[in-house]
PDB file of N, CA and C in Angstrom:
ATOM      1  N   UNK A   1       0.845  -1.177   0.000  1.00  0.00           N
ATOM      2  CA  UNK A   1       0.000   0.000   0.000  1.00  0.00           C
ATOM      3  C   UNK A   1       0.893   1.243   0.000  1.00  0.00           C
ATOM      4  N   UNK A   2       0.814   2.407  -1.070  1.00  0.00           N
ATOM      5  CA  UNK A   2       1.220   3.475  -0.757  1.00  0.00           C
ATOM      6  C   UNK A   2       1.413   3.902   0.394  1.00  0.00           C
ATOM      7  N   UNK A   3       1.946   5.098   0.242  1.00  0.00           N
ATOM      8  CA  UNK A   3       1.760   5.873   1.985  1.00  0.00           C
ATOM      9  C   UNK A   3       0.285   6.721   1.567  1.00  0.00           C
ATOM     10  N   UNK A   4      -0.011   7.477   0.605  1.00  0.00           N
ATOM     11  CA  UNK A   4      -1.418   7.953   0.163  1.00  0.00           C
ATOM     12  C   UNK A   4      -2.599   6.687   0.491  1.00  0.00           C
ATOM     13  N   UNK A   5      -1.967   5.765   0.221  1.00  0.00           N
ATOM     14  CA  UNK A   5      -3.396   4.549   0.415  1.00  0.00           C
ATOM     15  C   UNK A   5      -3.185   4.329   2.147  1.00  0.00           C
ATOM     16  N   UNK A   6      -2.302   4.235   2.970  1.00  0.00           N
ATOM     17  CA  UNK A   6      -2.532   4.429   4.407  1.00  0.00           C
ATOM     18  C   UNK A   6      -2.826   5.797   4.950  1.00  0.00           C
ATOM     19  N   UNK A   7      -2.763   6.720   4.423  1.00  0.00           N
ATOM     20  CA  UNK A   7      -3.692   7.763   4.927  1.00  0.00           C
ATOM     21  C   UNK A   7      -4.878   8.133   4.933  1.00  0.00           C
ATOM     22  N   UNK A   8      -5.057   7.663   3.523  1.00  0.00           N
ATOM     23  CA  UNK A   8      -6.620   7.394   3.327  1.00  0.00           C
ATOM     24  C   UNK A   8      -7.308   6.314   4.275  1.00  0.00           C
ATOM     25  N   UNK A   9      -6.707   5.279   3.936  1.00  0.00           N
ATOM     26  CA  UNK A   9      -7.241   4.057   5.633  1.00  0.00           C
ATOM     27  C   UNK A   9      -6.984   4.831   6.911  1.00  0.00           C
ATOM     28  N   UNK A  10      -5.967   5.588   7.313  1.00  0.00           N
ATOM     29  CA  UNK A  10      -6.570   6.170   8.696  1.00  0.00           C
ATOM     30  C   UNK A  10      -7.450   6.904   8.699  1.00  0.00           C
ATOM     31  N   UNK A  11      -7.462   7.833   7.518  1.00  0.00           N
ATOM     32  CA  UNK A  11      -8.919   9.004   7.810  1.00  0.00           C
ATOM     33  C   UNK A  11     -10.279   8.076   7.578  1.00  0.00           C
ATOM     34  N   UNK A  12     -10.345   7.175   7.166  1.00  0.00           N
ATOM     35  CA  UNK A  12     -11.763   6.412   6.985  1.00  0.00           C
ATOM     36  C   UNK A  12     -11.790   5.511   8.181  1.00  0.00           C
ATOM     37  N   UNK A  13     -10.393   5.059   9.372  1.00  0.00           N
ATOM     38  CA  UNK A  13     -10.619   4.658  10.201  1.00  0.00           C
ATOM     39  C   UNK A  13     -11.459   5.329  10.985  1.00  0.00           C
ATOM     40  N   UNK A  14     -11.019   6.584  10.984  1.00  0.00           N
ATOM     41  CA  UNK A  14     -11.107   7.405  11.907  1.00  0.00           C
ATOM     42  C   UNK A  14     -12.215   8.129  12.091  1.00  0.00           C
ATOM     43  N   UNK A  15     -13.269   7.962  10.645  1.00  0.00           N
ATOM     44  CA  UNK A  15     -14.197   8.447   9.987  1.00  0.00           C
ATOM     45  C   UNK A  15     -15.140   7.484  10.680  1.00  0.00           C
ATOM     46  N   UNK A  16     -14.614   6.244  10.737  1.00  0.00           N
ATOM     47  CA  UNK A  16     -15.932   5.287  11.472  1.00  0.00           C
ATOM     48  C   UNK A  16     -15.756   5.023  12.763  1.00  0.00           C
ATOM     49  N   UNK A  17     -14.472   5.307  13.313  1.00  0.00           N
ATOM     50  CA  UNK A  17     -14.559   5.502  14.848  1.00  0.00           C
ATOM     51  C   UNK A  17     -15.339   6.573  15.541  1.00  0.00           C
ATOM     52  N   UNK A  18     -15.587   7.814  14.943  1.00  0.00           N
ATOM     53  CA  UNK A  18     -16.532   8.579  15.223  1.00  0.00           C
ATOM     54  C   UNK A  18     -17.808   8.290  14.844  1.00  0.00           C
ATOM     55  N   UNK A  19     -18.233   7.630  13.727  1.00  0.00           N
ATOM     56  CA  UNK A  19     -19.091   7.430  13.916  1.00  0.00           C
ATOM     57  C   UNK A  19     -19.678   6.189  15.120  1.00  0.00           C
ATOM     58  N   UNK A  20     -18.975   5.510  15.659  1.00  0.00           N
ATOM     59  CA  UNK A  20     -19.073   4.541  16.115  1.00  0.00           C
ATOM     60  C   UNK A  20     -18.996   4.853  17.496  1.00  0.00           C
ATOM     61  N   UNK A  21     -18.358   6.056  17.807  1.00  0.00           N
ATOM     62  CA  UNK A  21     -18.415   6.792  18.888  1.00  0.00           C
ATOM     63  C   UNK A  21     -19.815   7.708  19.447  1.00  0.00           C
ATOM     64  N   UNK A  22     -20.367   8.254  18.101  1.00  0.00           N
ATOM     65  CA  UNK A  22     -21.633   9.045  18.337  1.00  0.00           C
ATOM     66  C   UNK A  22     -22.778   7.814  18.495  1.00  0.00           C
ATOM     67  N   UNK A  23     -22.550   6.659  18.237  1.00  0.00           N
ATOM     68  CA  UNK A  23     -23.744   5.858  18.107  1.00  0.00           C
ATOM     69  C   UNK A  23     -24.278   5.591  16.919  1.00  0.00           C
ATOM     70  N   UNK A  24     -23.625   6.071  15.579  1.00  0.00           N
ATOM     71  CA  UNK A  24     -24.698   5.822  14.409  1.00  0.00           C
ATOM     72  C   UNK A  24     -23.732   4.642  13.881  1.00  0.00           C
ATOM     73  N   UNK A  25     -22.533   4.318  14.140  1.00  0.00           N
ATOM     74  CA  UNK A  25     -22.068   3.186  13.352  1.00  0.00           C
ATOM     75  C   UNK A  25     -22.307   1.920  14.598  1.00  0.00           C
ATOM     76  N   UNK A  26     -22.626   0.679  14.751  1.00  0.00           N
ATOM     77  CA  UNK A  26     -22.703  -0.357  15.911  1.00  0.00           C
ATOM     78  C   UNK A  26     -21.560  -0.698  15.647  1.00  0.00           C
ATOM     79  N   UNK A  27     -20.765  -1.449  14.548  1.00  0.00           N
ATOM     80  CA  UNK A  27     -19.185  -1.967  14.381  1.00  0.00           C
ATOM     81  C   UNK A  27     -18.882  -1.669  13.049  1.00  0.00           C
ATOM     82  N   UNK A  28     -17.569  -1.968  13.272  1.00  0.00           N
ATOM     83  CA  UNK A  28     -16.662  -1.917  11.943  1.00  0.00           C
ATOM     84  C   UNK A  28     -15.498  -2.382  11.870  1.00  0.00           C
ATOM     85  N   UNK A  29     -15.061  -2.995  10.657  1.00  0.00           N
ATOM     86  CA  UNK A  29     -13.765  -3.661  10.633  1.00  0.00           C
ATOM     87  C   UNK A  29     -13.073  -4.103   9.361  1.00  0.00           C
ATOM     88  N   UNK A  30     -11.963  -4.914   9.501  1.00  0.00           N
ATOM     89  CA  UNK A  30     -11.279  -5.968   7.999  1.00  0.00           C
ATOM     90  C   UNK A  30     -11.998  -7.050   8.099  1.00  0.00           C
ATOM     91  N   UNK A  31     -12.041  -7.680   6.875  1.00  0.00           N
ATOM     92  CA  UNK A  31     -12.833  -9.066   6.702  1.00  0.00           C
ATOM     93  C   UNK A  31     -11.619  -9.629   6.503  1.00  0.00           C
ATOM     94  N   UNK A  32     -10.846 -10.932   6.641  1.00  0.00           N
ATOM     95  CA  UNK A  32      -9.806 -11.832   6.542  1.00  0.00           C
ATOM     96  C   UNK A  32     -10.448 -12.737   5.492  1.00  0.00           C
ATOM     97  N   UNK A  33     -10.368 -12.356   4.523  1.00  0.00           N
ATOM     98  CA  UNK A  33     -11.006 -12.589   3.588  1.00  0.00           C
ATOM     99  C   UNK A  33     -10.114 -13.577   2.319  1.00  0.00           C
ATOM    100  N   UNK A  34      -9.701 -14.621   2.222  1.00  0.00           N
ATOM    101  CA  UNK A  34      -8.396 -15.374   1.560  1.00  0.00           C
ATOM    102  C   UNK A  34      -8.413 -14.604  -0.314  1.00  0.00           C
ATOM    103  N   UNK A  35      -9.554 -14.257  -0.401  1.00  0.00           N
ATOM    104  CA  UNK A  35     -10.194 -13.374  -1.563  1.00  0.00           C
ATOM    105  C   UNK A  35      -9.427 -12.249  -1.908  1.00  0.00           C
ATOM    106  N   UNK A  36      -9.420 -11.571  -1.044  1.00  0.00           N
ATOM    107  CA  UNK A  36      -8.948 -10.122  -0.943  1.00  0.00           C
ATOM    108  C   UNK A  36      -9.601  -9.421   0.478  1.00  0.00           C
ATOM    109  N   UNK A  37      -8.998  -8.569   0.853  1.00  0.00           N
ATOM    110  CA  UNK A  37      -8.829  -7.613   2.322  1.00  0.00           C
ATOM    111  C   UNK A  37     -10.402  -6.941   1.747  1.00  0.00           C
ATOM    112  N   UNK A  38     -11.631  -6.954   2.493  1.00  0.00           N
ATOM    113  CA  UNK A  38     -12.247  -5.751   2.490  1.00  0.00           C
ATOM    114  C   UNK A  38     -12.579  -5.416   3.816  1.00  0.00           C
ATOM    115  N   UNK A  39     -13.695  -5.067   3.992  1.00  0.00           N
ATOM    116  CA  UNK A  39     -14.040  -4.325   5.265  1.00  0.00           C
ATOM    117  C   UNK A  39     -16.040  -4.372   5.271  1.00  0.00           C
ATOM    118  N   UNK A  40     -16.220  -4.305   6.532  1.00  0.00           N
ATOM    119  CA  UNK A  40     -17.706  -4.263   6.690  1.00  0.00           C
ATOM    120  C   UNK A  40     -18.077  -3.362   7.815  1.00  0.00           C
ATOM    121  N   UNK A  41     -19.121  -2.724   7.536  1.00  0.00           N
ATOM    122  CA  UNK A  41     -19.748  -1.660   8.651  1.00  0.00           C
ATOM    123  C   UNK A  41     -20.856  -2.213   8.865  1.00  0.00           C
ATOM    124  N   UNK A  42     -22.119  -2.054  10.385  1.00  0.00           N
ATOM    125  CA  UNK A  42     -23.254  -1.951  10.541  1.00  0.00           C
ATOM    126  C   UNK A  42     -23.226  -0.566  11.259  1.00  0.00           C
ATOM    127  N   UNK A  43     -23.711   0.161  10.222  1.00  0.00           N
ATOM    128  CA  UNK A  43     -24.206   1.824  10.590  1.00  0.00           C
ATOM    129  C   UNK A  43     -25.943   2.008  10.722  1.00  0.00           C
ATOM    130  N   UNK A  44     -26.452   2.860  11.673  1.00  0.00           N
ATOM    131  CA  UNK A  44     -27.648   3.089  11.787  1.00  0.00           C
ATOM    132  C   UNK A  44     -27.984   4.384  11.050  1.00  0.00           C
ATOM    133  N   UNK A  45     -29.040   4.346  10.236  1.00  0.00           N
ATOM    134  CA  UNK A  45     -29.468   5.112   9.013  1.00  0.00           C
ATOM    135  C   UNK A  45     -30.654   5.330   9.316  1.00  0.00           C
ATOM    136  N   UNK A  46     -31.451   6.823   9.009  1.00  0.00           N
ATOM    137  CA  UNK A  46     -32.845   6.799   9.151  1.00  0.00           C
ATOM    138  C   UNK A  46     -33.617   6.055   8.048  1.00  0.00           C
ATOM    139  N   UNK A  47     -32.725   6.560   6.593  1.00  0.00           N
ATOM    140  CA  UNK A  47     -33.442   5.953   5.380  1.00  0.00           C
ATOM    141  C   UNK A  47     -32.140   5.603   4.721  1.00  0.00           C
ATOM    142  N   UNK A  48     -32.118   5.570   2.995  1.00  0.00           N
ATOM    143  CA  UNK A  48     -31.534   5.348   2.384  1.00  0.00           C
ATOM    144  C   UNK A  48     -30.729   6.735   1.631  1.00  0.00           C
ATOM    145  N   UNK A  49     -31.244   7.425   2.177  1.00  0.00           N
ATOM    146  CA  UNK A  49     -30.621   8.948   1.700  1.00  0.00           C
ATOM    147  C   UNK A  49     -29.748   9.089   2.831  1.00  0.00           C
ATOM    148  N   UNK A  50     -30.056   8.887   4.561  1.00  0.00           N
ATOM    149  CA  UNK A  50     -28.741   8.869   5.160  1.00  0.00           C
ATOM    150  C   UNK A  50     -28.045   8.066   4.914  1.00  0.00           C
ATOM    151  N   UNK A  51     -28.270   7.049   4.567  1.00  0.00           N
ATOM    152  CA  UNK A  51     -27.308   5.570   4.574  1.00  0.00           C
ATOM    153  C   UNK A  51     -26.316   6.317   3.515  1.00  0.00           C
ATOM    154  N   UNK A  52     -26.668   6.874   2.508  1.00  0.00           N
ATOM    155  CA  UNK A  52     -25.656   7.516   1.424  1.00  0.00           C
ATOM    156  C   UNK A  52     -25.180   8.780   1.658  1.00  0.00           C
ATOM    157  N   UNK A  53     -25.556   9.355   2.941  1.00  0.00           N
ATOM    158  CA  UNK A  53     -24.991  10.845   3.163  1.00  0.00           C
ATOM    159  C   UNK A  53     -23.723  10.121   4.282  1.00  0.00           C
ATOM    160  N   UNK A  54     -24.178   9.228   5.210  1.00  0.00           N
ATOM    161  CA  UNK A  54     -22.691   8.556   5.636  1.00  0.00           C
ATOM    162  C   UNK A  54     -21.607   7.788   5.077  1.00  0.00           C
ATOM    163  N   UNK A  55     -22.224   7.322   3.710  1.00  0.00           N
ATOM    164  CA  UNK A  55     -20.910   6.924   3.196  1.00  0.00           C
ATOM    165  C   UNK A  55     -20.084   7.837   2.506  1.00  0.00           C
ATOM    166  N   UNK A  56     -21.049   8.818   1.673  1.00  0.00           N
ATOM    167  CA  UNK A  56     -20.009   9.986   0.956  1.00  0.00           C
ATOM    168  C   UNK A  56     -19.589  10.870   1.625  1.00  0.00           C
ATOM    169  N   UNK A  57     -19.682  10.695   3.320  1.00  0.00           N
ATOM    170  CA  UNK A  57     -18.697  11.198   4.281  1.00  0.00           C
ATOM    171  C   UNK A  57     -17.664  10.729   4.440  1.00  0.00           C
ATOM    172  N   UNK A  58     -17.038   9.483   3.658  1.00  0.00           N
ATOM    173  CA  UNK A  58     -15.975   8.884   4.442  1.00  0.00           C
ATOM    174  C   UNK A  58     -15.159   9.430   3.338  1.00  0.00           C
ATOM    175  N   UNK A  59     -13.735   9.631   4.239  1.00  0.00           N
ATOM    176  CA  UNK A  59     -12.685   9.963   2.686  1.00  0.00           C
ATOM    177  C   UNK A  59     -12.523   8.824   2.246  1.00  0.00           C
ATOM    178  N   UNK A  60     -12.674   7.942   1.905  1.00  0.00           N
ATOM    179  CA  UNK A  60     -11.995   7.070   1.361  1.00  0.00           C
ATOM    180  C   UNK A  60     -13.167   7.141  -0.234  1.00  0.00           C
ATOM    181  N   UNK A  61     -14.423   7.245   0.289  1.00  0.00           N
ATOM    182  CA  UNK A  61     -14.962   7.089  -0.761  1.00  0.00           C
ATOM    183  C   UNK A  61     -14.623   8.429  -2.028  1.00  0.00           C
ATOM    184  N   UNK A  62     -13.718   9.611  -2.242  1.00  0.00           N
ATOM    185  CA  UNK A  62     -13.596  10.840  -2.481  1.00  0.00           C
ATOM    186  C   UNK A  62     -12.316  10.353  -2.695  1.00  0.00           C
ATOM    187  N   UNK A  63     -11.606   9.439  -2.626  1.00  0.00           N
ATOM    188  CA  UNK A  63      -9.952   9.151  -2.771  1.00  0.00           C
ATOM    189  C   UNK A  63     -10.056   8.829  -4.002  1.00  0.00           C
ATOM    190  N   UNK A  64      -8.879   8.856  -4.776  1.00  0.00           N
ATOM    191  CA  UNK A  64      -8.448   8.107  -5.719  1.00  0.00           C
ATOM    192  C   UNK A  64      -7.917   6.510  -5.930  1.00  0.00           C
ATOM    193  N   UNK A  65      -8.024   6.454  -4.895  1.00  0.00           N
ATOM    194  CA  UNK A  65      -7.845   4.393  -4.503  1.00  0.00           C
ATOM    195  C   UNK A  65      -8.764   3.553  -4.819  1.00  0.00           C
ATOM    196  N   UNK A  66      -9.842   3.966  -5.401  1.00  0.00           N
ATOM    197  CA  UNK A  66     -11.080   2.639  -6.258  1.00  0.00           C
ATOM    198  C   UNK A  66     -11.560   2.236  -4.827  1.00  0.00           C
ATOM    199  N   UNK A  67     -11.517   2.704  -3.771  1.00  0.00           N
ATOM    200  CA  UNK A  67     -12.603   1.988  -2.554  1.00  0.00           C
ATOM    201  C   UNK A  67     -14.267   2.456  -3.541  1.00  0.00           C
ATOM    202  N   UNK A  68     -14.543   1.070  -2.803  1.00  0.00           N
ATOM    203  CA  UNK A  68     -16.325   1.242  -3.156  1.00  0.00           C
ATOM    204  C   UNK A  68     -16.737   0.809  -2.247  1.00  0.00           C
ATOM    205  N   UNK A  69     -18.315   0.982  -1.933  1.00  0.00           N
ATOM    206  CA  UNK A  69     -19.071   0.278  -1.115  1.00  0.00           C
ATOM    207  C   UNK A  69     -20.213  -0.050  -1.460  1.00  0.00           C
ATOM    208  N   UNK A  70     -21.370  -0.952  -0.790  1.00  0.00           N
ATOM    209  CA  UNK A  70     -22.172  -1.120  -1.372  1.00  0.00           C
ATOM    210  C   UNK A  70     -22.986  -1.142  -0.179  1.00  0.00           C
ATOM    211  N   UNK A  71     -24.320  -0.422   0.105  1.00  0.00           N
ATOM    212  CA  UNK A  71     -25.091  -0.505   1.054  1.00  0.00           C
ATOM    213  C   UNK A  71     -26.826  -1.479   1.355  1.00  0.00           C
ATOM    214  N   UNK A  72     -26.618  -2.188   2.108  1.00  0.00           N
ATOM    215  CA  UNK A  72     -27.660  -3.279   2.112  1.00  0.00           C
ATOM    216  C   UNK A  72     -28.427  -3.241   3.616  1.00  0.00           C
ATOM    217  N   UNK A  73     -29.433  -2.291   3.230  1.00  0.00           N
ATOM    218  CA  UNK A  73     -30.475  -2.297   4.217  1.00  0.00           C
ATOM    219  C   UNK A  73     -30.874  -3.427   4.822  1.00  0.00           C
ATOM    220  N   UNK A  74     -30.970  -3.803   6.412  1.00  0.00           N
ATOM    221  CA  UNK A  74     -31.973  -4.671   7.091  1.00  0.00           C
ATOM    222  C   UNK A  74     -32.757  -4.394   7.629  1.00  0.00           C
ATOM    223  N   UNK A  75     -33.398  -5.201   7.358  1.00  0.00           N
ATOM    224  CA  UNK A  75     -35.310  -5.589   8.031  1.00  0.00           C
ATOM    225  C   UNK A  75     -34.932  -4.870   9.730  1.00  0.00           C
ATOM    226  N   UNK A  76     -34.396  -5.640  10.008  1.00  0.00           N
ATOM    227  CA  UNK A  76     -34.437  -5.876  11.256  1.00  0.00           C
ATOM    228  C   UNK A  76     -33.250  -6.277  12.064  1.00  0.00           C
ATOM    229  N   UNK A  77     -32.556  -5.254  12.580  1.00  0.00           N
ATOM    230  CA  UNK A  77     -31.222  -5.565  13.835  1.00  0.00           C
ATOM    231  C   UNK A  77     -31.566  -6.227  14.851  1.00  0.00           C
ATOM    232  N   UNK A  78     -31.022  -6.841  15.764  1.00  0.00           N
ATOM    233  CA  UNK A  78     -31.077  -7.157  17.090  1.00  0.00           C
ATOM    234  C   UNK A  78     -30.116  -7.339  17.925  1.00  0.00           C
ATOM    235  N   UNK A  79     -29.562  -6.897  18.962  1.00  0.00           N
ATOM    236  CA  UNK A  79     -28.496  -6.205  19.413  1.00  0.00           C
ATOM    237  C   UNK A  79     -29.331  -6.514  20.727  1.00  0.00           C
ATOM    238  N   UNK A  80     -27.955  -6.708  21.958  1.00  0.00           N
ATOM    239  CA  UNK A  80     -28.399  -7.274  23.233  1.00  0.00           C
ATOM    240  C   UNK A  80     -29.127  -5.822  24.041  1.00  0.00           C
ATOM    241  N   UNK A  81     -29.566  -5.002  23.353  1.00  0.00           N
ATOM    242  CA  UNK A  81     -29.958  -3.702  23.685  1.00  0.00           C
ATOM    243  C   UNK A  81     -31.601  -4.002  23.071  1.00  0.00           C
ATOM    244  N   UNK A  82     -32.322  -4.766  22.593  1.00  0.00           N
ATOM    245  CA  UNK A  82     -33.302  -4.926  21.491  1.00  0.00           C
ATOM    246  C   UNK A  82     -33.442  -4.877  20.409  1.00  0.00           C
ATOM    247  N   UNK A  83     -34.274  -5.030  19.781  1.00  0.00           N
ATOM    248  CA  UNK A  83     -34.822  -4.657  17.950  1.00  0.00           C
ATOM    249  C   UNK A  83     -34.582  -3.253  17.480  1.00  0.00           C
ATOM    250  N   UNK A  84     -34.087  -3.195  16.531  1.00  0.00           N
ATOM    251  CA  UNK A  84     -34.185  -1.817  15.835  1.00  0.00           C
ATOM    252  C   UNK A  84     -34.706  -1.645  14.833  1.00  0.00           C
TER     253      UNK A  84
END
């Protein structure tokens, strides 16, 4: 990885540690993936217009490094806190 491609991974770390800090992200991480390295979030979204106003917050998605994401609404969370 460049040093540009690890800066970009800290500011998008850092991008979901806050969110994860305010409460709208529940986790985030690397997938060990034998495939290739990606990553997975469960972020809390009112609709599908926030779900896309938090991702085109992250730098990574605004980088020049080909990160993508793809966002997949659920029915239904459940978290030792209840249903969401």
């Amino acid at each position: 990885m460049s040093d540009e491609g690890r800066q970009t991974m800290r500011e998008h770390v850092g991008y979901w540690t806050t969110l994860a800090k305010s409460g709208r992200a529940l986790d985030f991480g690397s997938v060990a993936d034998p495939a290739g390295t990606w990553g997975v979030g469960v972020a809390l979204a009112e609709d599908l217009n926030d779900a896309e106003r938090l991702r085109d917050g992250d730098p990574a998605m605004g980088s020049p490094h080909g990160f993508r994401t793809e966002i997949l609404p659920m029915f239904q969370l459940v978290t030792p806190e209840g249903n969401h």
